[in-house]
PDB file of N, CA and C in Angstrom:
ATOM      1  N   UNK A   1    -200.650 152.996-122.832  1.00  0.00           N
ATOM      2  CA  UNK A   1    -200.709 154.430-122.662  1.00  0.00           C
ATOM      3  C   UNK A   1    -202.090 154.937-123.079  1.00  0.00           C
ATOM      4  N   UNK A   2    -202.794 156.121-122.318  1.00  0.00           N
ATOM      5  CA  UNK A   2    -203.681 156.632-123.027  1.00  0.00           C
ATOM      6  C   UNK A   2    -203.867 157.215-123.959  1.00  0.00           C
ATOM      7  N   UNK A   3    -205.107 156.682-124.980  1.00  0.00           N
ATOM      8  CA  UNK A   3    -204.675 157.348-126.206  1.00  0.00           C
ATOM      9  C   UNK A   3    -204.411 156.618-127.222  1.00  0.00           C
ATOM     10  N   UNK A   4    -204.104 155.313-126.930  1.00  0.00           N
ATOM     11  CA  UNK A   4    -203.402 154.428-127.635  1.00  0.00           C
ATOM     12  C   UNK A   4    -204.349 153.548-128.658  1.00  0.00           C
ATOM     13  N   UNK A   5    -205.374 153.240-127.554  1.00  0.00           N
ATOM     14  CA  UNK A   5    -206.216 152.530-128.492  1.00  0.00           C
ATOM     15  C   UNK A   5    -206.183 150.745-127.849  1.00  0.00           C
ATOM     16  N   UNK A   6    -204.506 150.733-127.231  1.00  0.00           N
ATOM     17  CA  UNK A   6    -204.497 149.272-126.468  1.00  0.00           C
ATOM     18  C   UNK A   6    -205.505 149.158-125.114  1.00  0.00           C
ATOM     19  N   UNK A   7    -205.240 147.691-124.631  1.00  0.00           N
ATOM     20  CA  UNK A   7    -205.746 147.576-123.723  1.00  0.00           C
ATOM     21  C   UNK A   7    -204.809 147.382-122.447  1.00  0.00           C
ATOM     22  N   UNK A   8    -205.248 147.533-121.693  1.00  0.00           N
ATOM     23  CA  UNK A   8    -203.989 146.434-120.649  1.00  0.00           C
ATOM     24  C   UNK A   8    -204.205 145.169-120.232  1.00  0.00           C
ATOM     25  N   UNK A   9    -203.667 144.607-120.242  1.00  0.00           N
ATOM     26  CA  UNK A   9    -203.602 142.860-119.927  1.00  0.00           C
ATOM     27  C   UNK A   9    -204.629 142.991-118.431  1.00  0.00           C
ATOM     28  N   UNK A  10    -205.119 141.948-118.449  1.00  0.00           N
ATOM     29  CA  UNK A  10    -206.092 141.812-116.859  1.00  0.00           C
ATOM     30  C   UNK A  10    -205.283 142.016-115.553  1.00  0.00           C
ATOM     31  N   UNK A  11    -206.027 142.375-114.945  1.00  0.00           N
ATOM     32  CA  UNK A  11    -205.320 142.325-112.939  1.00  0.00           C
ATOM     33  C   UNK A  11    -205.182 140.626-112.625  1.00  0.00           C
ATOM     34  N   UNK A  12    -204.325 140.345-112.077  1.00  0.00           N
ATOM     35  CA  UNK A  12    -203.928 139.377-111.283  1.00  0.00           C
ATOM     36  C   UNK A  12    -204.759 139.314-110.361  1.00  0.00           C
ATOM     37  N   UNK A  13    -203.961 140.791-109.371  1.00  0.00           N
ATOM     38  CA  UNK A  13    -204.775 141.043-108.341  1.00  0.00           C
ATOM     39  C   UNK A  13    -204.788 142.294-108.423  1.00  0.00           C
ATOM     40  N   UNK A  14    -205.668 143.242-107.090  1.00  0.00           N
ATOM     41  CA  UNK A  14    -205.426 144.285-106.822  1.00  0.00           C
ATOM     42  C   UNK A  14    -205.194 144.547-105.490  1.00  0.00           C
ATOM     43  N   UNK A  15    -204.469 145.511-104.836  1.00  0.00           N
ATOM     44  CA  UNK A  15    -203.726 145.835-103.402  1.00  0.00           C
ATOM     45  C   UNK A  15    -204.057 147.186-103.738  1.00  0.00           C
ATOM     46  N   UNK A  16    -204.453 147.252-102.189  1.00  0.00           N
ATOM     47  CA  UNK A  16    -204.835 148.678-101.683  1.00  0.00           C
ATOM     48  C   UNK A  16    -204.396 149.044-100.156  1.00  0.00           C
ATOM     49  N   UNK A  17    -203.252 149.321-100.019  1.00  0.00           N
ATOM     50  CA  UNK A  17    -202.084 149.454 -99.013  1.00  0.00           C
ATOM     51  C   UNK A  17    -201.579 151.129 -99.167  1.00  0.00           C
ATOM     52  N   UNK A  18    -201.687 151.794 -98.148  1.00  0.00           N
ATOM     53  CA  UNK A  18    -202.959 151.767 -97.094  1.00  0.00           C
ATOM     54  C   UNK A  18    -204.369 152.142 -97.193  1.00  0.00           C
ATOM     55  N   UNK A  19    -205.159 151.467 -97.093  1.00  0.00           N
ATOM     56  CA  UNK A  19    -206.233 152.019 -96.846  1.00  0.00           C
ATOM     57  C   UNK A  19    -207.258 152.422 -95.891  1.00  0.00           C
ATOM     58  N   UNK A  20    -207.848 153.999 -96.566  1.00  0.00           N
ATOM     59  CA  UNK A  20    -208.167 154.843 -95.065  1.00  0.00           C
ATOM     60  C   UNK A  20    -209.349 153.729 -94.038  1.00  0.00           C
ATOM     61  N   UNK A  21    -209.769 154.575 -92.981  1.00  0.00           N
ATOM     62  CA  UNK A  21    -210.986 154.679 -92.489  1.00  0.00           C
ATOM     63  C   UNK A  21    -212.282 154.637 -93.536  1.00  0.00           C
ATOM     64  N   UNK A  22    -212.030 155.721 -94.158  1.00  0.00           N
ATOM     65  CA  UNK A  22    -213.450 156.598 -94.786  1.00  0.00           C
ATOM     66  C   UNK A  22    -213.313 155.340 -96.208  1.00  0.00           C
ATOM     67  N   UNK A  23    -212.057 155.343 -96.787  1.00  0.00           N
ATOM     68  CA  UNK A  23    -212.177 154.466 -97.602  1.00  0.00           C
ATOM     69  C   UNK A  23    -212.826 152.935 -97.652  1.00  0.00           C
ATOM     70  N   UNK A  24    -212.061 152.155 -96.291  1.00  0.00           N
ATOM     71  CA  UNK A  24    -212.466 151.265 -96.219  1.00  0.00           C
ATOM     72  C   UNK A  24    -214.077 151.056 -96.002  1.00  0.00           C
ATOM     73  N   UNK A  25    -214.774 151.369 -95.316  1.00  0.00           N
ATOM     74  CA  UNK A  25    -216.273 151.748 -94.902  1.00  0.00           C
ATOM     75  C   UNK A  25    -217.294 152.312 -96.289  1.00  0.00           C
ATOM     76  N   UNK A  26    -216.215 153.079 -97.498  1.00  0.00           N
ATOM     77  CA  UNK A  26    -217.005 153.273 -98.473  1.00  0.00           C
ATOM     78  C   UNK A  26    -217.347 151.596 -99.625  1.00  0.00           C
ATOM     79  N   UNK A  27    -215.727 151.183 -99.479  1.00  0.00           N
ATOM     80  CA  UNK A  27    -215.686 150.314-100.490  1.00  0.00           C
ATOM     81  C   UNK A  27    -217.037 148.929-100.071  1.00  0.00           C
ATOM     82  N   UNK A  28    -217.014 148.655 -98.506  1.00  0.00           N
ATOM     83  CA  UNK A  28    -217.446 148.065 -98.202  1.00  0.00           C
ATOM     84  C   UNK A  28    -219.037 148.019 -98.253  1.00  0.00           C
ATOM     85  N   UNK A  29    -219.259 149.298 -98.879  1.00  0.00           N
ATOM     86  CA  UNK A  29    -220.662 149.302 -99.097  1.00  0.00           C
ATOM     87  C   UNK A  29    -221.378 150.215-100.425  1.00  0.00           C
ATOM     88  N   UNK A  30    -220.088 149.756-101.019  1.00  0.00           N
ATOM     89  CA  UNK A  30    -220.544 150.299-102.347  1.00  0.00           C
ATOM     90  C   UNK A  30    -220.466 151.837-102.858  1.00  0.00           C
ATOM     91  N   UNK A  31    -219.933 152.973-102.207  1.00  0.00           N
ATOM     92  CA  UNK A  31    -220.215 154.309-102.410  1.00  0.00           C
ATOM     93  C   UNK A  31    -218.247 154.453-103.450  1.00  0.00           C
ATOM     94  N   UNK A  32    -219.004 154.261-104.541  1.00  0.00           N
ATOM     95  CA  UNK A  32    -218.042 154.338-105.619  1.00  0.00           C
ATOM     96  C   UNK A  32    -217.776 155.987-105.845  1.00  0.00           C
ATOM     97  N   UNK A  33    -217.760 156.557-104.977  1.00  0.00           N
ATOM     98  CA  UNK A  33    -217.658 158.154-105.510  1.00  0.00           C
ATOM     99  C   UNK A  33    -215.841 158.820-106.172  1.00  0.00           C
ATOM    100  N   UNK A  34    -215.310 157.844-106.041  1.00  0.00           N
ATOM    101  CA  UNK A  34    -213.781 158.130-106.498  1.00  0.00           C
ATOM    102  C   UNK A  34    -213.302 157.331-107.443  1.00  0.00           C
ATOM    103  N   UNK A  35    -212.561 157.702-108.379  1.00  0.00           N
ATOM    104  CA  UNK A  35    -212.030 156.458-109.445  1.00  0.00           C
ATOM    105  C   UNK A  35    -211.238 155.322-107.972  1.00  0.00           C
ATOM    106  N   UNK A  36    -210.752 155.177-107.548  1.00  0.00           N
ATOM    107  CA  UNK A  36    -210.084 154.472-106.394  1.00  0.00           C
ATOM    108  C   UNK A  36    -210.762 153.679-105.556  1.00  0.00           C
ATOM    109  N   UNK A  37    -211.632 153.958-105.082  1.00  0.00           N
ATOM    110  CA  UNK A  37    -213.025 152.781-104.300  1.00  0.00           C
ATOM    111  C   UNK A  37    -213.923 152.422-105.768  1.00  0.00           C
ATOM    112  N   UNK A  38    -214.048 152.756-106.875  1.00  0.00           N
ATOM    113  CA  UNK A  38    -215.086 152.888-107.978  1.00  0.00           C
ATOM    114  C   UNK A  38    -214.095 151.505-108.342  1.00  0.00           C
ATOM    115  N   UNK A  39    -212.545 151.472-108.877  1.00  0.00           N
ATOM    116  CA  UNK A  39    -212.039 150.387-109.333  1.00  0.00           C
ATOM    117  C   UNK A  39    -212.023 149.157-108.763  1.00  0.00           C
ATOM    118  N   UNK A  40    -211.508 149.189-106.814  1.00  0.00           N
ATOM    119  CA  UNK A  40    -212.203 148.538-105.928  1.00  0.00           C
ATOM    120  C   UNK A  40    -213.350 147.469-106.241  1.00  0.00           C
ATOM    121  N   UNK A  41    -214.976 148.557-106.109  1.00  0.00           N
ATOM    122  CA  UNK A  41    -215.812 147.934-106.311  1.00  0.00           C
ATOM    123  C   UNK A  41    -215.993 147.146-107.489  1.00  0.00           C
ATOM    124  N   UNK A  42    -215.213 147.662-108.542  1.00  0.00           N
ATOM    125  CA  UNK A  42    -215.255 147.006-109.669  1.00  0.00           C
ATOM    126  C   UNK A  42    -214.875 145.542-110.289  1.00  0.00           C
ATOM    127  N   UNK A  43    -213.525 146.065-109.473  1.00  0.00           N
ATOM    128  CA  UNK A  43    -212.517 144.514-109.741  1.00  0.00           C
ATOM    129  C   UNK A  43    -212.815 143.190-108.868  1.00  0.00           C
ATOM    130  N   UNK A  44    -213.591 143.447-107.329  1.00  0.00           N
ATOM    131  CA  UNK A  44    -214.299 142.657-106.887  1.00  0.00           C
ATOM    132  C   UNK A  44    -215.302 141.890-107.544  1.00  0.00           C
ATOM    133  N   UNK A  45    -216.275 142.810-108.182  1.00  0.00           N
ATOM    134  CA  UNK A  45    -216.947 142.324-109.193  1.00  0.00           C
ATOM    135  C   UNK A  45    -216.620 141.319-110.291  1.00  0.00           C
ATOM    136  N   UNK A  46    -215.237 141.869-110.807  1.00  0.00           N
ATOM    137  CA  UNK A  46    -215.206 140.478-112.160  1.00  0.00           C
ATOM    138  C   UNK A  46    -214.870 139.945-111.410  1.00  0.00           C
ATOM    139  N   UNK A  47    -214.339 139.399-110.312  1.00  0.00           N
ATOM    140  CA  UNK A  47    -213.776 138.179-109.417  1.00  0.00           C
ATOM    141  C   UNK A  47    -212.232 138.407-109.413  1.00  0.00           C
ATOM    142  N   UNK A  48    -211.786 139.858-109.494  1.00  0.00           N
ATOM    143  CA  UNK A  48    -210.136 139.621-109.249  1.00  0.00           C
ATOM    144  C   UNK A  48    -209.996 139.659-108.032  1.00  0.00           C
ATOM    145  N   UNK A  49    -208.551 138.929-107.117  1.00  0.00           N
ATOM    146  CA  UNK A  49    -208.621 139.109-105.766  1.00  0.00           C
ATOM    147  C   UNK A  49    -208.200 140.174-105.774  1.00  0.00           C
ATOM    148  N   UNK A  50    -208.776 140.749-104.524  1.00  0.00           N
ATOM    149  CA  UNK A  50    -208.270 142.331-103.677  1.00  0.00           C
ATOM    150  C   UNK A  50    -208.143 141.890-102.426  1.00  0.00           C
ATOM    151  N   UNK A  51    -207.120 142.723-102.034  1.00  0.00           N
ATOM    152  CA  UNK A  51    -206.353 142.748-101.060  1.00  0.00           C
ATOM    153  C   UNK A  51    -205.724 144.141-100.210  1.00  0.00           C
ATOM    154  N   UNK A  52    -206.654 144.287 -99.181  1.00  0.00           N
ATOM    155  CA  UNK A  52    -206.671 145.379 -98.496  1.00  0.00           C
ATOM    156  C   UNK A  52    -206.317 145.616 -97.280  1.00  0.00           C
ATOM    157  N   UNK A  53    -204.661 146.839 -96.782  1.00  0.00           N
ATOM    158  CA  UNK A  53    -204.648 146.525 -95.428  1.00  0.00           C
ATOM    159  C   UNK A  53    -204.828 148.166 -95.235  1.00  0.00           C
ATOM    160  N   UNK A  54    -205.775 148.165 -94.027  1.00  0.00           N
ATOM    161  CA  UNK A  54    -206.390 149.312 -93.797  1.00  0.00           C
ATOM    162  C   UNK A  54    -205.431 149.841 -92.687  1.00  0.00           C
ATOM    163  N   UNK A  55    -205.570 151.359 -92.422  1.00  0.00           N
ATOM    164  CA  UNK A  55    -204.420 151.549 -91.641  1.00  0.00           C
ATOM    165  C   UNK A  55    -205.169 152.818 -90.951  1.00  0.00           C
ATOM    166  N   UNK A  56    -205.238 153.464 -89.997  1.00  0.00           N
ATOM    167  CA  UNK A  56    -205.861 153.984 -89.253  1.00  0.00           C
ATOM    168  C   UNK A  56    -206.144 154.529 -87.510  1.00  0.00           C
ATOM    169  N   UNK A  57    -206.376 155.606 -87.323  1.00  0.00           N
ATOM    170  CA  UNK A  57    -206.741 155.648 -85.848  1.00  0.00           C
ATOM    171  C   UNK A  57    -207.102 154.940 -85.103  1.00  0.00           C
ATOM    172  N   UNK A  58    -206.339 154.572 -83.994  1.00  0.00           N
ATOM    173  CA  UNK A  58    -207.214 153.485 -82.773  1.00  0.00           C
ATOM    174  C   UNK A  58    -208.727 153.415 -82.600  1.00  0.00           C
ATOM    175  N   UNK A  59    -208.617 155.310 -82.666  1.00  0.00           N
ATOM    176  CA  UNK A  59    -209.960 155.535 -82.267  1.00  0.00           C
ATOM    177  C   UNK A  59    -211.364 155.524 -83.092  1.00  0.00           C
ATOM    178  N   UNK A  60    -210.778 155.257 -84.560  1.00  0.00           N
ATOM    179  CA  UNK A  60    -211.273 155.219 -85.803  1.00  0.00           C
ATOM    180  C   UNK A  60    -211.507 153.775 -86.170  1.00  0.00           C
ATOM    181  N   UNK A  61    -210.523 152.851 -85.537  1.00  0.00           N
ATOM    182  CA  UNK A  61    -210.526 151.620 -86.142  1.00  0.00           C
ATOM    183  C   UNK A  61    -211.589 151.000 -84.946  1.00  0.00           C
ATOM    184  N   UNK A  62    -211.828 151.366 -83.587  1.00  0.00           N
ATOM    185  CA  UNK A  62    -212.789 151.067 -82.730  1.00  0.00           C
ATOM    186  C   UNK A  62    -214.119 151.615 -83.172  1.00  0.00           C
ATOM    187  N   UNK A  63    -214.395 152.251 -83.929  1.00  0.00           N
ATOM    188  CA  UNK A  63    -215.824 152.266 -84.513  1.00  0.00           C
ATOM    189  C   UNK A  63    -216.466 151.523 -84.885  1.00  0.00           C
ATOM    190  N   UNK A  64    -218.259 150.777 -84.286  1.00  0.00           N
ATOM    191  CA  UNK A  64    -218.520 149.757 -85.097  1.00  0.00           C
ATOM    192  C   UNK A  64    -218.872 150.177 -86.722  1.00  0.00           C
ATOM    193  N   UNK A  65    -218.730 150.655 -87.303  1.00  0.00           N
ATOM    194  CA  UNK A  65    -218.843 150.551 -88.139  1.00  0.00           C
ATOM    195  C   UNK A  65    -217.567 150.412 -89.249  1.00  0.00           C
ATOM    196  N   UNK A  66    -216.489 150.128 -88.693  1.00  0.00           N
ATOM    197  CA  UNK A  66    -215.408 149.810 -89.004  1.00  0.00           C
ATOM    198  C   UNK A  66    -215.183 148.038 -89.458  1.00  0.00           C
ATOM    199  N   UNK A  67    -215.682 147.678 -88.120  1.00  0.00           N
ATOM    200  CA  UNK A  67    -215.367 146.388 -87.748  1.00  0.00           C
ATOM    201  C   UNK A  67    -216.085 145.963 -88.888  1.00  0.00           C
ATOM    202  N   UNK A  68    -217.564 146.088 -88.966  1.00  0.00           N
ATOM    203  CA  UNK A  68    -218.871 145.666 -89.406  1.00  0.00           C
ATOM    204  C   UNK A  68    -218.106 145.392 -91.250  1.00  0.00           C
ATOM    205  N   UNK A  69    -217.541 146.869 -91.667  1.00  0.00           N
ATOM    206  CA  UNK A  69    -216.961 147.298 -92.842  1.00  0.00           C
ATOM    207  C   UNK A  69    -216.107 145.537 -93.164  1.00  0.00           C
ATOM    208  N   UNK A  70    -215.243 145.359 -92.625  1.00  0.00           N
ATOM    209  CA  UNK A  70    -214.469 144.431 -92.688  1.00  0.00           C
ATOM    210  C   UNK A  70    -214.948 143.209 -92.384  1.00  0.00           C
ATOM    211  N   UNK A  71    -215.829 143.137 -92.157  1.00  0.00           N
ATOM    212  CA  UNK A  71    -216.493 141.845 -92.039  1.00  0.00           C
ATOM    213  C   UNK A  71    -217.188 141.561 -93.462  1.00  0.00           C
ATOM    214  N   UNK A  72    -217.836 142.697 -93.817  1.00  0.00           N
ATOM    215  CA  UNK A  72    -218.602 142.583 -94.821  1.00  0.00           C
ATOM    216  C   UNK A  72    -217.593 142.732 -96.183  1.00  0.00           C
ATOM    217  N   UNK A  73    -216.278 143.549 -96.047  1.00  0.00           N
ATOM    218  CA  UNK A  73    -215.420 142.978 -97.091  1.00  0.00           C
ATOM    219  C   UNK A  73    -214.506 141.259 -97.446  1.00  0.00           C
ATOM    220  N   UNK A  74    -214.679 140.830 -96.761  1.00  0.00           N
ATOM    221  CA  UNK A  74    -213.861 139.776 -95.897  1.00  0.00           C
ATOM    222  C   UNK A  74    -215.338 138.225 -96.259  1.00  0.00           C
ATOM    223  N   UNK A  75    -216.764 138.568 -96.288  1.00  0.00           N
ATOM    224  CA  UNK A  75    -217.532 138.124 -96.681  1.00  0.00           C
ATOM    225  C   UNK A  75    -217.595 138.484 -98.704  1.00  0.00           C
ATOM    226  N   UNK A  76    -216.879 139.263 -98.869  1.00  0.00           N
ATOM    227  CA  UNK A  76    -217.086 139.448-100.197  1.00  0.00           C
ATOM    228  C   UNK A  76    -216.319 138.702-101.053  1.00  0.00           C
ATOM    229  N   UNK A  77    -215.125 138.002-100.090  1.00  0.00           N
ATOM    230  CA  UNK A  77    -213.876 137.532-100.490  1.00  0.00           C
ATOM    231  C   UNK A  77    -212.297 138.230-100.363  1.00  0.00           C
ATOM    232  N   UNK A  78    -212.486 139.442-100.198  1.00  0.00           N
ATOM    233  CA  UNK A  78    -211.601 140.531 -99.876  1.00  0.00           C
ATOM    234  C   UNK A  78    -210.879 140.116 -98.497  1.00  0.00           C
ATOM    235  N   UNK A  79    -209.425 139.996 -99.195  1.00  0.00           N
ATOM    236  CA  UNK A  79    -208.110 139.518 -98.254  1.00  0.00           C
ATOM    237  C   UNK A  79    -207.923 140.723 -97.613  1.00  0.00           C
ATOM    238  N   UNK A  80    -208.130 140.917 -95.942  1.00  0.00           N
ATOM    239  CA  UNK A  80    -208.019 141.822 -95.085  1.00  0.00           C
ATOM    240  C   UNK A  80    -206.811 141.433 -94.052  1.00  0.00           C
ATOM    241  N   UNK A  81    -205.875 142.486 -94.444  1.00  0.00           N
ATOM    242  CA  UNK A  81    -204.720 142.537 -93.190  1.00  0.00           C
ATOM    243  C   UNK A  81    -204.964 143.587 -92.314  1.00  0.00           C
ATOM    244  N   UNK A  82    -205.628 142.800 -91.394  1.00  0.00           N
ATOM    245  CA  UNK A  82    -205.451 144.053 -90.380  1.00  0.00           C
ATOM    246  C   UNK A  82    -205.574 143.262 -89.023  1.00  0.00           C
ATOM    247  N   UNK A  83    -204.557 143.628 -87.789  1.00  0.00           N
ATOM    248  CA  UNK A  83    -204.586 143.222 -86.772  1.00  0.00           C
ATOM    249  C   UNK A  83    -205.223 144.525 -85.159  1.00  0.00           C
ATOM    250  N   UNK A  84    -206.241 144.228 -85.757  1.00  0.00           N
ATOM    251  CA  UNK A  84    -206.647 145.596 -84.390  1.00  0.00           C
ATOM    252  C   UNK A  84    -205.772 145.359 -82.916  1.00  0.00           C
ATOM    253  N   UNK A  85    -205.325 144.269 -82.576  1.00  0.00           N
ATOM    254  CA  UNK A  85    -204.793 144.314 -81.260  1.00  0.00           C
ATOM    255  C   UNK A  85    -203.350 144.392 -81.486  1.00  0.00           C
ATOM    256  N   UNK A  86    -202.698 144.808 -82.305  1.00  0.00           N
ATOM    257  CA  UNK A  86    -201.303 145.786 -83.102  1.00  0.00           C
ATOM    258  C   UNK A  86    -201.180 147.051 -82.448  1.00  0.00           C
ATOM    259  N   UNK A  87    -199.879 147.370 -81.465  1.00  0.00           N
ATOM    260  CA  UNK A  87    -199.945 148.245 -81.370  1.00  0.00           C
ATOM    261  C   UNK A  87    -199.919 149.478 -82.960  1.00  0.00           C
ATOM    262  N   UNK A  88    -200.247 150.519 -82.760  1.00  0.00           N
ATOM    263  CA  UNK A  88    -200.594 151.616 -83.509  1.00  0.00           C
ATOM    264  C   UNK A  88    -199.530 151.504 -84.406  1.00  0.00           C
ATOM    265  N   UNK A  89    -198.053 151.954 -83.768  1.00  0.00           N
ATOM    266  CA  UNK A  89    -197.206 151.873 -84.852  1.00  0.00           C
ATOM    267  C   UNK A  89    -196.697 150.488 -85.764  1.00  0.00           C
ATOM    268  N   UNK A  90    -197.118 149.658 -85.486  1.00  0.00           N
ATOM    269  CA  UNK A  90    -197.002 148.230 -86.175  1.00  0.00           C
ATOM    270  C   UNK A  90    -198.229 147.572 -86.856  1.00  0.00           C
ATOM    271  N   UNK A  91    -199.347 148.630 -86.803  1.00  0.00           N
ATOM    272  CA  UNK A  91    -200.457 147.970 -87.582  1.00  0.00           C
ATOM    273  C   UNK A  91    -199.929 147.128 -88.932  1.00  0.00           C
ATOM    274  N   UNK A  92    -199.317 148.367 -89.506  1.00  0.00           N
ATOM    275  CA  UNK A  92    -199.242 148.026 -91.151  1.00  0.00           C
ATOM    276  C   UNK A  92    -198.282 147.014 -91.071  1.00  0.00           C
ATOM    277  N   UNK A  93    -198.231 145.596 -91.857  1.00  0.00           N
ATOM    278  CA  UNK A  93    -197.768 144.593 -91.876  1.00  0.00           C
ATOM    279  C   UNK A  93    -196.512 144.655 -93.083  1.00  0.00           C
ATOM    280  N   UNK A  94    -195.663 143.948 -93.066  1.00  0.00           N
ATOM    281  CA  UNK A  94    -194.215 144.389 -94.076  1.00  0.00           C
ATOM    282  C   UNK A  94    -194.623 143.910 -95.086  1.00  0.00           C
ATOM    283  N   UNK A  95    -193.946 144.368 -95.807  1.00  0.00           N
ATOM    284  CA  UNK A  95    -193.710 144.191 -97.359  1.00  0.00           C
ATOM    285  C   UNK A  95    -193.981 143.031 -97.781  1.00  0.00           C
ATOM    286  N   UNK A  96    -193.057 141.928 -96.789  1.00  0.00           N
ATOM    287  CA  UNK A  96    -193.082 140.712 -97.287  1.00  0.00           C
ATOM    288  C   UNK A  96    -194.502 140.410 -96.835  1.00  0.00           C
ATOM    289  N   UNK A  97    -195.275 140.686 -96.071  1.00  0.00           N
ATOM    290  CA  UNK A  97    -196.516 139.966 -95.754  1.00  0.00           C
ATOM    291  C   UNK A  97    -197.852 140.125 -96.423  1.00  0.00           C
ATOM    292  N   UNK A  98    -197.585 141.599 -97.156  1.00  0.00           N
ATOM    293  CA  UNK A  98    -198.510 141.842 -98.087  1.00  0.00           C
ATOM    294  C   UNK A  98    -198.461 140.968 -99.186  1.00  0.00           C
ATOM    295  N   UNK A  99    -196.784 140.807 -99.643  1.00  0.00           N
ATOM    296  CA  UNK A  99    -196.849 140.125-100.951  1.00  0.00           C
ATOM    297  C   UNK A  99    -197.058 138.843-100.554  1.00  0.00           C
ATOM    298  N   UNK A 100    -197.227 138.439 -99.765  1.00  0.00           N
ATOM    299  CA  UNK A 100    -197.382 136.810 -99.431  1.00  0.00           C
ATOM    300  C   UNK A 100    -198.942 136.642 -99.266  1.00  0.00           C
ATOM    301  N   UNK A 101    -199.682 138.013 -99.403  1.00  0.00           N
ATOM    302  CA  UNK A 101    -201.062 137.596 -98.982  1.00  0.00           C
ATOM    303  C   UNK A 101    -201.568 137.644-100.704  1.00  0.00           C
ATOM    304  N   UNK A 102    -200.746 138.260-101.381  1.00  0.00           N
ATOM    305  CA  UNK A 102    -201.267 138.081-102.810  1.00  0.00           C
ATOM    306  C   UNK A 102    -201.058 136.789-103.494  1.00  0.00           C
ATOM    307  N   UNK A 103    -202.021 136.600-104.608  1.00  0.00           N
ATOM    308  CA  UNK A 103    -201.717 135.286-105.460  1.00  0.00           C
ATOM    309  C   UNK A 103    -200.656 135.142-105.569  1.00  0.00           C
ATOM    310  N   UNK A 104    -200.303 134.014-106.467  1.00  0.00           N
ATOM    311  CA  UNK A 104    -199.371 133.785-106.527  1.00  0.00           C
ATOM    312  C   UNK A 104    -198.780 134.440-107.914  1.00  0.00           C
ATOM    313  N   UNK A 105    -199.065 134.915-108.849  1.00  0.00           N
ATOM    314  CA  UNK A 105    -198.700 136.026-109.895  1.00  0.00           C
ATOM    315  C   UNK A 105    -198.462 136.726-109.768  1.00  0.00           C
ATOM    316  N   UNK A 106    -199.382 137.548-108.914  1.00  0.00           N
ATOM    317  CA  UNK A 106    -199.326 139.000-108.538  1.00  0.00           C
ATOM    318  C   UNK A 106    -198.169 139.432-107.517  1.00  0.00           C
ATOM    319  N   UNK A 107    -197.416 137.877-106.930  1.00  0.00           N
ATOM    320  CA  UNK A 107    -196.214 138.469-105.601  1.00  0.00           C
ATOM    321  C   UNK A 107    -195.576 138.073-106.163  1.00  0.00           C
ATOM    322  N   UNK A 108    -195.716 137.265-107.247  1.00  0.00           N
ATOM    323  CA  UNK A 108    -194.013 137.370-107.863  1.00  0.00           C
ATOM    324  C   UNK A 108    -193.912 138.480-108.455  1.00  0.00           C
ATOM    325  N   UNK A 109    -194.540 139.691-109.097  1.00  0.00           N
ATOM    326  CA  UNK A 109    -194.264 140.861-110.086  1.00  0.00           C
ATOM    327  C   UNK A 109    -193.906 141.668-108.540  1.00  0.00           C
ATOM    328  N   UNK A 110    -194.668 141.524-107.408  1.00  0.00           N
ATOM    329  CA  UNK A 110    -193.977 142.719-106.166  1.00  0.00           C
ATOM    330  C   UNK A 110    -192.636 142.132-106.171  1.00  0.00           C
ATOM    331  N   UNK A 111    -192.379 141.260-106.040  1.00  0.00           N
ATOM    332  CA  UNK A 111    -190.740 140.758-105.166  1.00  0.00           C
ATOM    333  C   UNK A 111    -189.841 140.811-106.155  1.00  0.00           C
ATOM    334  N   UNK A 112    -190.619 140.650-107.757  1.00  0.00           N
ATOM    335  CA  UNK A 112    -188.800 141.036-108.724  1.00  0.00           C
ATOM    336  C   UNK A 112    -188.372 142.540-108.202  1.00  0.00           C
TER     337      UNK A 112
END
């Protein structure tokens, strides 16, 4: 709790389901302007896995600078679910597939 004086035990992992357009494209290049892309960039940094499925406009997700975004997260080590040739309403992948894309710590605490 804050306030406390404790710490919290380390990330396993971190998941970022859904994540925007604007988000994804920030994290991917560093523009930490929110505690939320700021932790992102962060936890990449000590080496925790992240795991990001971006979710978004057709017409948004056809931007190169979308693609480019995800390439360059995906080069960082960053586990990317995303199937652009998904129709629209089935982008986002189930429950079970997120937790299956996480370590193996981190999907056993989703699935209890």
């Amino acid at each position: 709790m804050p306030g406390t004086g404790e710490r919290t035990p380390p990330a396993d992992a971190v998941l970022a389901c859904p994540l925007t357009f604007n988000s994804v494209n920030k994290f991917a290049h560093g523009h930490a302007d929110n505690f939320a892309v700021g932790l992102l960039c962060e936890m990449a940094g000590y080496g925790v896995p992240v795991v990001v499925v971006p979710h978004c406009k057709p017409q948004l997700a056809s931007h190169p600078a979308f693609g480019a975004s995800l390439d360059t997260l995906q080069g960082m080590g960053v586990r990317v679910l995303f199937d652009p040739d998904a129709p629209y309403e089935s982008r986002l992948p189930s429950w079970a597939k997120v937790a299956a894309a996480l370590p193996a710590a981190a999907s056993q605490e989703v699935t209890r």
